[in-house]
Protein backbone atom coordinates (compact mmCIF):
# COMPACT_ATOMS: atom_id res chain seq x y z
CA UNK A 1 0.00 0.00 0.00
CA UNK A 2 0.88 3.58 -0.60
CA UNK A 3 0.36 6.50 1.48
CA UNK A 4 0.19 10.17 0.48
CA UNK A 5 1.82 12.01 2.92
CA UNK A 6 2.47 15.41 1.41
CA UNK A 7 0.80 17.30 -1.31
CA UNK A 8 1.14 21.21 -3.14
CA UNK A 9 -1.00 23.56 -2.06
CA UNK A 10 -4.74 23.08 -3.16
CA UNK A 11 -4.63 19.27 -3.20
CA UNK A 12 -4.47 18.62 0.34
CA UNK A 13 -7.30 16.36 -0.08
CA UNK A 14 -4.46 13.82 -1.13
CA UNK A 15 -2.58 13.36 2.00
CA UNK A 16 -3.57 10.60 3.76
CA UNK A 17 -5.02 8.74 0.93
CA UNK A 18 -3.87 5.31 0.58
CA UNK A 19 -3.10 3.14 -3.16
CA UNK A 20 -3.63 -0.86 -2.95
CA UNK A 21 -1.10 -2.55 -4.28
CA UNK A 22 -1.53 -2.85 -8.40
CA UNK A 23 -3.65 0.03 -8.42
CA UNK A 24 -2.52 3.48 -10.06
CA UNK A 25 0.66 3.88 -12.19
CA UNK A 26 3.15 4.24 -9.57
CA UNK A 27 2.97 0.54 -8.97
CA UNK A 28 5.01 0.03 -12.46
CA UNK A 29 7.66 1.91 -10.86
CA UNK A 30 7.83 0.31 -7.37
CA UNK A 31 7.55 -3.24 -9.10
CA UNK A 32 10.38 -2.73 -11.78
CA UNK A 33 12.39 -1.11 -8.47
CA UNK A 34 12.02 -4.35 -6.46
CA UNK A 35 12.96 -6.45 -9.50
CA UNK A 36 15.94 -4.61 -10.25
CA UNK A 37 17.41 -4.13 -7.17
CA UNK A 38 16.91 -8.63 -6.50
CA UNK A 39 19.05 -8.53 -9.77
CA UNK A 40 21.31 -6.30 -8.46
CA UNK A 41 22.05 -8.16 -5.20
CA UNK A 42 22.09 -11.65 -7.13
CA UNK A 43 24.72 -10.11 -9.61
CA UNK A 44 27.11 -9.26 -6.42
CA UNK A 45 27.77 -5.65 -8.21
CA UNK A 46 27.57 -2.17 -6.44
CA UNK A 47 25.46 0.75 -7.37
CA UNK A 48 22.72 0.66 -9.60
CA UNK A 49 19.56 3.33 -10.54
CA UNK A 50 15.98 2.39 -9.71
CA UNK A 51 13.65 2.71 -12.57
CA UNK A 52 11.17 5.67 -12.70
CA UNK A 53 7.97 6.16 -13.82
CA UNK A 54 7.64 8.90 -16.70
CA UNK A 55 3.95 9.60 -18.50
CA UNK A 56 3.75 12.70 -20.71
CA UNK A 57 0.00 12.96 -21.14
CA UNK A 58 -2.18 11.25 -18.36
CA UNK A 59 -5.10 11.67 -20.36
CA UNK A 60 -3.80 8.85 -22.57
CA UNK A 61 -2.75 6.27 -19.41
CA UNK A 62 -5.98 4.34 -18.69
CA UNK A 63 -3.63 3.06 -15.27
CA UNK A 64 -3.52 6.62 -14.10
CA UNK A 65 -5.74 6.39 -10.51
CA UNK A 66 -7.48 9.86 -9.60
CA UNK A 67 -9.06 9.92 -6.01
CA UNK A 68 -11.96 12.27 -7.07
CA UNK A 69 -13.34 9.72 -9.46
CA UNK A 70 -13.22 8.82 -13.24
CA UNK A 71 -16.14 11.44 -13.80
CA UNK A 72 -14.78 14.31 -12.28
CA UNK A 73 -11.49 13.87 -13.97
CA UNK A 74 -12.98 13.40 -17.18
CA UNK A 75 -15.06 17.13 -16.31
CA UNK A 76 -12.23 18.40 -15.37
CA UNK A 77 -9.02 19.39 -17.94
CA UNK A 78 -6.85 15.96 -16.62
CA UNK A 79 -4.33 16.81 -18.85
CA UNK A 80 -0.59 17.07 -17.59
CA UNK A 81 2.31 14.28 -16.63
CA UNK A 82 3.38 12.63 -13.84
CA UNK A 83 6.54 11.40 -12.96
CA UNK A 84 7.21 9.05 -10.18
CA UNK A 85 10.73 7.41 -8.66
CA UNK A 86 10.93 4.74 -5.94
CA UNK A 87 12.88 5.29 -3.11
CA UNK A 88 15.42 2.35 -2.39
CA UNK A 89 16.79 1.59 1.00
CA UNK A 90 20.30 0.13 1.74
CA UNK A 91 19.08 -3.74 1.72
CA UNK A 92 17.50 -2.98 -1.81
CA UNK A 93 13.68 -2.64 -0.50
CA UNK A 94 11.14 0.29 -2.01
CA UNK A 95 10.57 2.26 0.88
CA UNK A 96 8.47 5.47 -0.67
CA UNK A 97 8.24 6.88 -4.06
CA UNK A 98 8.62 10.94 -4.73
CA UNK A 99 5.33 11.18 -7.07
CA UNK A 100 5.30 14.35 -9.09
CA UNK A 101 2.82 15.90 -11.75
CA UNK A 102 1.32 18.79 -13.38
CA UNK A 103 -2.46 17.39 -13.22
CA UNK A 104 -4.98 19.91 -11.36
CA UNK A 105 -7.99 18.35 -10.76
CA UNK A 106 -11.03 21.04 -9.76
C-alpha cells in the first residue's frame, strides 16, 4: 500500500489517501524497483539506478488512478504528466516513491 503524505497547495485532499497494491501507475515503478534491485544483489555488483515512472500525457494512461473519481477527472481538464521514482533503502527494498505531476484536478 501507498500512502500520500504530502501534497502542493490546493490538493491537500491527497494526503492521507492510501493506493492498494496494483492500483494506479506508480505501482510500475515500485515493481520494476524491487525487481531490479533482487538482480542487483544476485549479480554481487555495487550501485545501480531504480527505474522511474515517466507519463507525458495522463489523459492517454488508462492506469492513471485519480481519487476524485473517473467522472470528475474526465469534467475536469486531466491533462498534464506525472513522474514518479521509488525510493530504495540500503538492503535494496522500495521504501516510498517521490510522485510528481502537473495534473490539477477542480
Amino acid at each position: 500500500m501507498l500512502k500520500y503524505v504530502v501534497a502542493s497547495p490546493g490538493q491537500e485532499f491527497m494526503v492521507g489517501k492510501k493506493l492498494a497494491f496494483g492500483t494506479g501507475a506508480c505501482w510500475g515503478a515500485v515493481s520494476d524497483a524491487a525487481t531490479a534491485a533482487a538482480k542487483l544483489a544476485a549479480s554481487g555488483k555495487p550501485g545501480g539506478a531504480a527505474p522511474s515512472l515517466y507519463v507525458p500525457d495522463v489523459s492517454e494512461n488508462d492506469s492513471i488512478h485519480y481519487f476524485k473519481g473517473a467522472a470528475a477527472a474526465a469534467a475536469s481538464v486531466s491533462h498534464g504528466s506525472y513522474a514518479a521514482v521509488p525510493i530504495v533503502g540500503a538492503d535494496g527494498s522500495v521504501v516510498g516513491l517521490l510522485g510528481v505531476d502537473t495534473v490539477t484536478q477542480v
